[in-house]
C-alpha atoms as a PDB file:
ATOM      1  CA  UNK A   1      11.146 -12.835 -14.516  1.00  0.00           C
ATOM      2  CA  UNK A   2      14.527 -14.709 -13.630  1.00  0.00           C
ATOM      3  CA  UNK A   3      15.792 -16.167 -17.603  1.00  0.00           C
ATOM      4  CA  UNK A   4      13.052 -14.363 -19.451  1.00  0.00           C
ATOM      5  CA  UNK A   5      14.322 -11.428 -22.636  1.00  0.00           C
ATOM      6  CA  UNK A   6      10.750  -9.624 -22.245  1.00  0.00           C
ATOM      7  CA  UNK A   7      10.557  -6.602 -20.385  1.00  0.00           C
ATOM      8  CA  UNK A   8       7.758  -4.921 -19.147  1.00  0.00           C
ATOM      9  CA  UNK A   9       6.412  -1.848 -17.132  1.00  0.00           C
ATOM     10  CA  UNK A  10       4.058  -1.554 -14.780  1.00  0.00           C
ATOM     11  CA  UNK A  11       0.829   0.303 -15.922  1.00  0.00           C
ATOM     12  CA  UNK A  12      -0.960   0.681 -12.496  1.00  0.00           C
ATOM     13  CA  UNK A  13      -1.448  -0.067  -9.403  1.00  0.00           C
ATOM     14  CA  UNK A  14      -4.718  -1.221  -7.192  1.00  0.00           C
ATOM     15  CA  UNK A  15      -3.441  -1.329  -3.677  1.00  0.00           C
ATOM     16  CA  UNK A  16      -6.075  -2.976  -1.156  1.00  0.00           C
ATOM     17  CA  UNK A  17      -5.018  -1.744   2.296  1.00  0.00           C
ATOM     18  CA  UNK A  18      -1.662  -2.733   2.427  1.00  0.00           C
ATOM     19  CA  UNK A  19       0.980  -1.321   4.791  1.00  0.00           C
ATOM     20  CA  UNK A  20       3.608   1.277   3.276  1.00  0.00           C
ATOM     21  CA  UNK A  21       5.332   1.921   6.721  1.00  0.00           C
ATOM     22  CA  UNK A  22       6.910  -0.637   9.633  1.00  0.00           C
ATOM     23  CA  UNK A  23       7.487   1.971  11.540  1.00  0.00           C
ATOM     24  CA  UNK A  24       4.062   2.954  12.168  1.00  0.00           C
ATOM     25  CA  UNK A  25       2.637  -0.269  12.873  1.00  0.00           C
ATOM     26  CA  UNK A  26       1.738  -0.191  17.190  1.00  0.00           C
ATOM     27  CA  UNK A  27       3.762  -3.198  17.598  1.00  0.00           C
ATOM     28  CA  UNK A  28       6.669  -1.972  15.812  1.00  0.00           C
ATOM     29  CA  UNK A  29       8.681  -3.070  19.428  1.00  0.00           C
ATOM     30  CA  UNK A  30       7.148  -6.157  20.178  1.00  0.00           C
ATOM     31  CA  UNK A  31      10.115  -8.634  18.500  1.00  0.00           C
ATOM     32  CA  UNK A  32       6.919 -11.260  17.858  1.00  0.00           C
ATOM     33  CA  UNK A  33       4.840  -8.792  15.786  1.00  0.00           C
ATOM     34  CA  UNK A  34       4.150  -9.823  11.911  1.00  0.00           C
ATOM     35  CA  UNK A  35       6.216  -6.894  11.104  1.00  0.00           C
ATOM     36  CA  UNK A  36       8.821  -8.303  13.174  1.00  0.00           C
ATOM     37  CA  UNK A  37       9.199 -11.776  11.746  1.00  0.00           C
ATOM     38  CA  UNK A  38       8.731 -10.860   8.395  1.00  0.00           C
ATOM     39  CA  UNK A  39      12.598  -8.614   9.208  1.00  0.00           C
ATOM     40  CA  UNK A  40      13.777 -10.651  11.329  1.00  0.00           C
ATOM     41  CA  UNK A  41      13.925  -8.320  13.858  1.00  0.00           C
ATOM     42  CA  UNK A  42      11.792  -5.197  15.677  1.00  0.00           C
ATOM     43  CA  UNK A  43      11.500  -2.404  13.259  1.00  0.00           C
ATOM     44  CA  UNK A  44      11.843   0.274  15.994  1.00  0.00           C
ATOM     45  CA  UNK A  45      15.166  -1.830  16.623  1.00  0.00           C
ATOM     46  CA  UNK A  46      16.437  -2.161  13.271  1.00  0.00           C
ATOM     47  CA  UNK A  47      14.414   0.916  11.058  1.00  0.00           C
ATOM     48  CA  UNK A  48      17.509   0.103   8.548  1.00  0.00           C
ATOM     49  CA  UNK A  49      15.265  -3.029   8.144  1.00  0.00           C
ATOM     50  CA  UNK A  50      12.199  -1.687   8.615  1.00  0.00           C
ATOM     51  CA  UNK A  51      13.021   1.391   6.157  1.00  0.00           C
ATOM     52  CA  UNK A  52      13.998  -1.738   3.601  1.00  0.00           C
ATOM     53  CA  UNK A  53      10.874  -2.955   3.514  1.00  0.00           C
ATOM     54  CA  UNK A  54       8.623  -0.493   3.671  1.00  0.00           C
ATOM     55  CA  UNK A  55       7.385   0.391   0.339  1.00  0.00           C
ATOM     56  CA  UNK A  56       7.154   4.348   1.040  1.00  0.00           C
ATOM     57  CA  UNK A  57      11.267   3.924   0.468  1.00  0.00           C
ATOM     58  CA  UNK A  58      10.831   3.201  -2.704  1.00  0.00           C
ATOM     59  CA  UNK A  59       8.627   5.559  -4.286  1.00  0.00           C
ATOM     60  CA  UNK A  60       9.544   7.866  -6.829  1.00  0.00           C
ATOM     61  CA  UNK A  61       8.372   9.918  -9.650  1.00  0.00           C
ATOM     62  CA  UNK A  62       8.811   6.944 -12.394  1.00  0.00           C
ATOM     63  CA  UNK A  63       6.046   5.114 -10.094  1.00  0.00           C
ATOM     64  CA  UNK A  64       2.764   4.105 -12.075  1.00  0.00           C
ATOM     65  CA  UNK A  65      -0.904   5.847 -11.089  1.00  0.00           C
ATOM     66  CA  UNK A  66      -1.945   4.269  -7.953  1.00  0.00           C
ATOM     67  CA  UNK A  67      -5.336   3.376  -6.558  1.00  0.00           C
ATOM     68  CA  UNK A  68      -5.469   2.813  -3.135  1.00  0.00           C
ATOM     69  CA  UNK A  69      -8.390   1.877  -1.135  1.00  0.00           C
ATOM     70  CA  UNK A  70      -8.745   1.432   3.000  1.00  0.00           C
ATOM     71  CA  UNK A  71     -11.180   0.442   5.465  1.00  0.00           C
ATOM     72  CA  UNK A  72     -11.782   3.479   7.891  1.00  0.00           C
ATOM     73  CA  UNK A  73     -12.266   0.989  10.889  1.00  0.00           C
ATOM     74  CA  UNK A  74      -9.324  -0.856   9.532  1.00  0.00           C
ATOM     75  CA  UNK A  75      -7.712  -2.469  13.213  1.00  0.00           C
ATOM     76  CA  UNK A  76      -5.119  -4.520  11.000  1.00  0.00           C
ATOM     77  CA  UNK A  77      -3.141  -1.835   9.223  1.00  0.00           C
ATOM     78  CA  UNK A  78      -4.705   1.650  10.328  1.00  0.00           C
ATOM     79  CA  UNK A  79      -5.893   3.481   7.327  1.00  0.00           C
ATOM     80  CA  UNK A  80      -2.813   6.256   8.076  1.00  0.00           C
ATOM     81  CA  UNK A  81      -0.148   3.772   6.000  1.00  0.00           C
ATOM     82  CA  UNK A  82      -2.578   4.181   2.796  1.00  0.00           C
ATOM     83  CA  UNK A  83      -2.750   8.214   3.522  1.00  0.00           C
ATOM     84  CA  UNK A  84       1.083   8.170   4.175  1.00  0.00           C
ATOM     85  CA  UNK A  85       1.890   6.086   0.406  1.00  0.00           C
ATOM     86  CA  UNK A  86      -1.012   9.000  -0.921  1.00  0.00           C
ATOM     87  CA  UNK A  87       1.116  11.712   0.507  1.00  0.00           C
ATOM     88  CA  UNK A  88       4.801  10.085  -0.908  1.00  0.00           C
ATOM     89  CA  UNK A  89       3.122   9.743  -4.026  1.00  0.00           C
ATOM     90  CA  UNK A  90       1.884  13.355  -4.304  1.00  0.00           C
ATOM     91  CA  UNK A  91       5.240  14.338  -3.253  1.00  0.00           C
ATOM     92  CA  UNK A  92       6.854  12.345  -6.335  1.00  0.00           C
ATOM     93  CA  UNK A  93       4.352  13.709  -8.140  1.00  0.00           C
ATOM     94  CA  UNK A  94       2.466  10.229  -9.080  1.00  0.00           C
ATOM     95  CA  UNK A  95      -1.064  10.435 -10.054  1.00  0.00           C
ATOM     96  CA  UNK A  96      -2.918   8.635  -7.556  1.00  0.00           C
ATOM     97  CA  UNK A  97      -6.235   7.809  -6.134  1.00  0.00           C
ATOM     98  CA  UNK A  98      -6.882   7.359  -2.005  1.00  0.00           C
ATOM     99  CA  UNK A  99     -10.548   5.917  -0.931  1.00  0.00           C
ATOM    100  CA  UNK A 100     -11.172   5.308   2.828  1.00  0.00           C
ATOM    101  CA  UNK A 101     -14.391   3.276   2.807  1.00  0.00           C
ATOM    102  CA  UNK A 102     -16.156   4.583   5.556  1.00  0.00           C
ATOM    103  CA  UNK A 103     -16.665   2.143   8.467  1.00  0.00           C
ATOM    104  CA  UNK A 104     -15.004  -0.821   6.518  1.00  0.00           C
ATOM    105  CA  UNK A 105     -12.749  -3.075   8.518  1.00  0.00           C
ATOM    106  CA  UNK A 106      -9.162  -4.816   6.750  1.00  0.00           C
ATOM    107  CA  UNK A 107     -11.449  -6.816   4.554  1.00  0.00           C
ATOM    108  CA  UNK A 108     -14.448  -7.993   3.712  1.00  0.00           C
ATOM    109  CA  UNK A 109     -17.513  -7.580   1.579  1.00  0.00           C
ATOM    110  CA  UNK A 110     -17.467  -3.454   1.792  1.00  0.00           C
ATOM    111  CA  UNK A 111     -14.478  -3.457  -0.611  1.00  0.00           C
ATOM    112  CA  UNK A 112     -17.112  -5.314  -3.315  1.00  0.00           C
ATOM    113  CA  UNK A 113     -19.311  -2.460  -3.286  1.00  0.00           C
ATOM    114  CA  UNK A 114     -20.326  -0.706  -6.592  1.00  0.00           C
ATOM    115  CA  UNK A 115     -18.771   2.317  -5.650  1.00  0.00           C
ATOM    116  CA  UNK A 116     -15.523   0.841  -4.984  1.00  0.00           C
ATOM    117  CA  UNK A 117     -15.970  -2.214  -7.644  1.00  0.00           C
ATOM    118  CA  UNK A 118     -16.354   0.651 -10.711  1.00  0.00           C
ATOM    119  CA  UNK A 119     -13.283   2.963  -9.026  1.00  0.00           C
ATOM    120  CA  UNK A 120     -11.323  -0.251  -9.330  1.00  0.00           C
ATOM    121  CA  UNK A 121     -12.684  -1.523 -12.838  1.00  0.00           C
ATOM    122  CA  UNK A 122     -12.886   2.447 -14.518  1.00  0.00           C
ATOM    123  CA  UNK A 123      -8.754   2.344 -13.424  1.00  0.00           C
ATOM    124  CA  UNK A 124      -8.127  -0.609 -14.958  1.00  0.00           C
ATOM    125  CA  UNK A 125      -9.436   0.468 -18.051  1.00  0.00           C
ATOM    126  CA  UNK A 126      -7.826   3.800 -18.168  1.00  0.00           C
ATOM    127  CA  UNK A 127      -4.194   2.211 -17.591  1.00  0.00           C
ATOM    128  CA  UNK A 128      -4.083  -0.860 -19.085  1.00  0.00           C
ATOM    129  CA  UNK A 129      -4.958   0.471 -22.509  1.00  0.00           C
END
């Protein structure tokens, strides 16, 4: 935090389908996309950009466990950005976790399962010891 001595490291992370790549969104020419206005520009037009701020740029071996969970029927953010941030973070050699919920959409009231509810809840308690 901006004027604050205490440092800190991240423990874990619980990713909820999020993207990891600009570049593979379908709209990644249309200059009015969310993508889009969120750079300021196309990604397939500017990938500088789009590479920027896509988190699969930034991962390395130094990265904390992941869990990362995904609707199958995901329309939003296809579930291929959570299996491409799996497959970087194998690569780097960062323990991590990838559950596709099987015929779950972006959101909704699959993700509060049991299953996925104690996945989420038995992570926490493993890295935030």
């Amino acid at each position: 935090m901006p004027g604050s001595s205490k440092s800190f490291t991240f423990k874990g992370v619980v990713n909820f389908y999020g993207p990891a790549e600009l570049i593979l969104f379908p709209s990644a020419n249309d200059p009015k996309s969310p993508e889009s206005l969120l750079i300021g520009a196309a990604p397939l037009t500017r990938p500088d950009l789009a590479k920027a701020a896509s988190p699969v740029t930034y991962v390395d071996k130094n990265d904390p466990p992941f869990l990362i969970i995904h609707g199958e029927k995901d329309d939003m953010v296809s579930p291929r950005q959570s299996q491409l941030l799996s497959a970087w973070l194998h690569v780097a050699g960062v323990p991590n976790e990838l559950i596709i919920v099987k015929d779950a959409p972006h959101y909704g009231v699959m993700f509060d399962a049991d299953e996925v509810r104690s996945k989420v809840i038995d992570f926490l308690k493993k890295h935030l010891e």
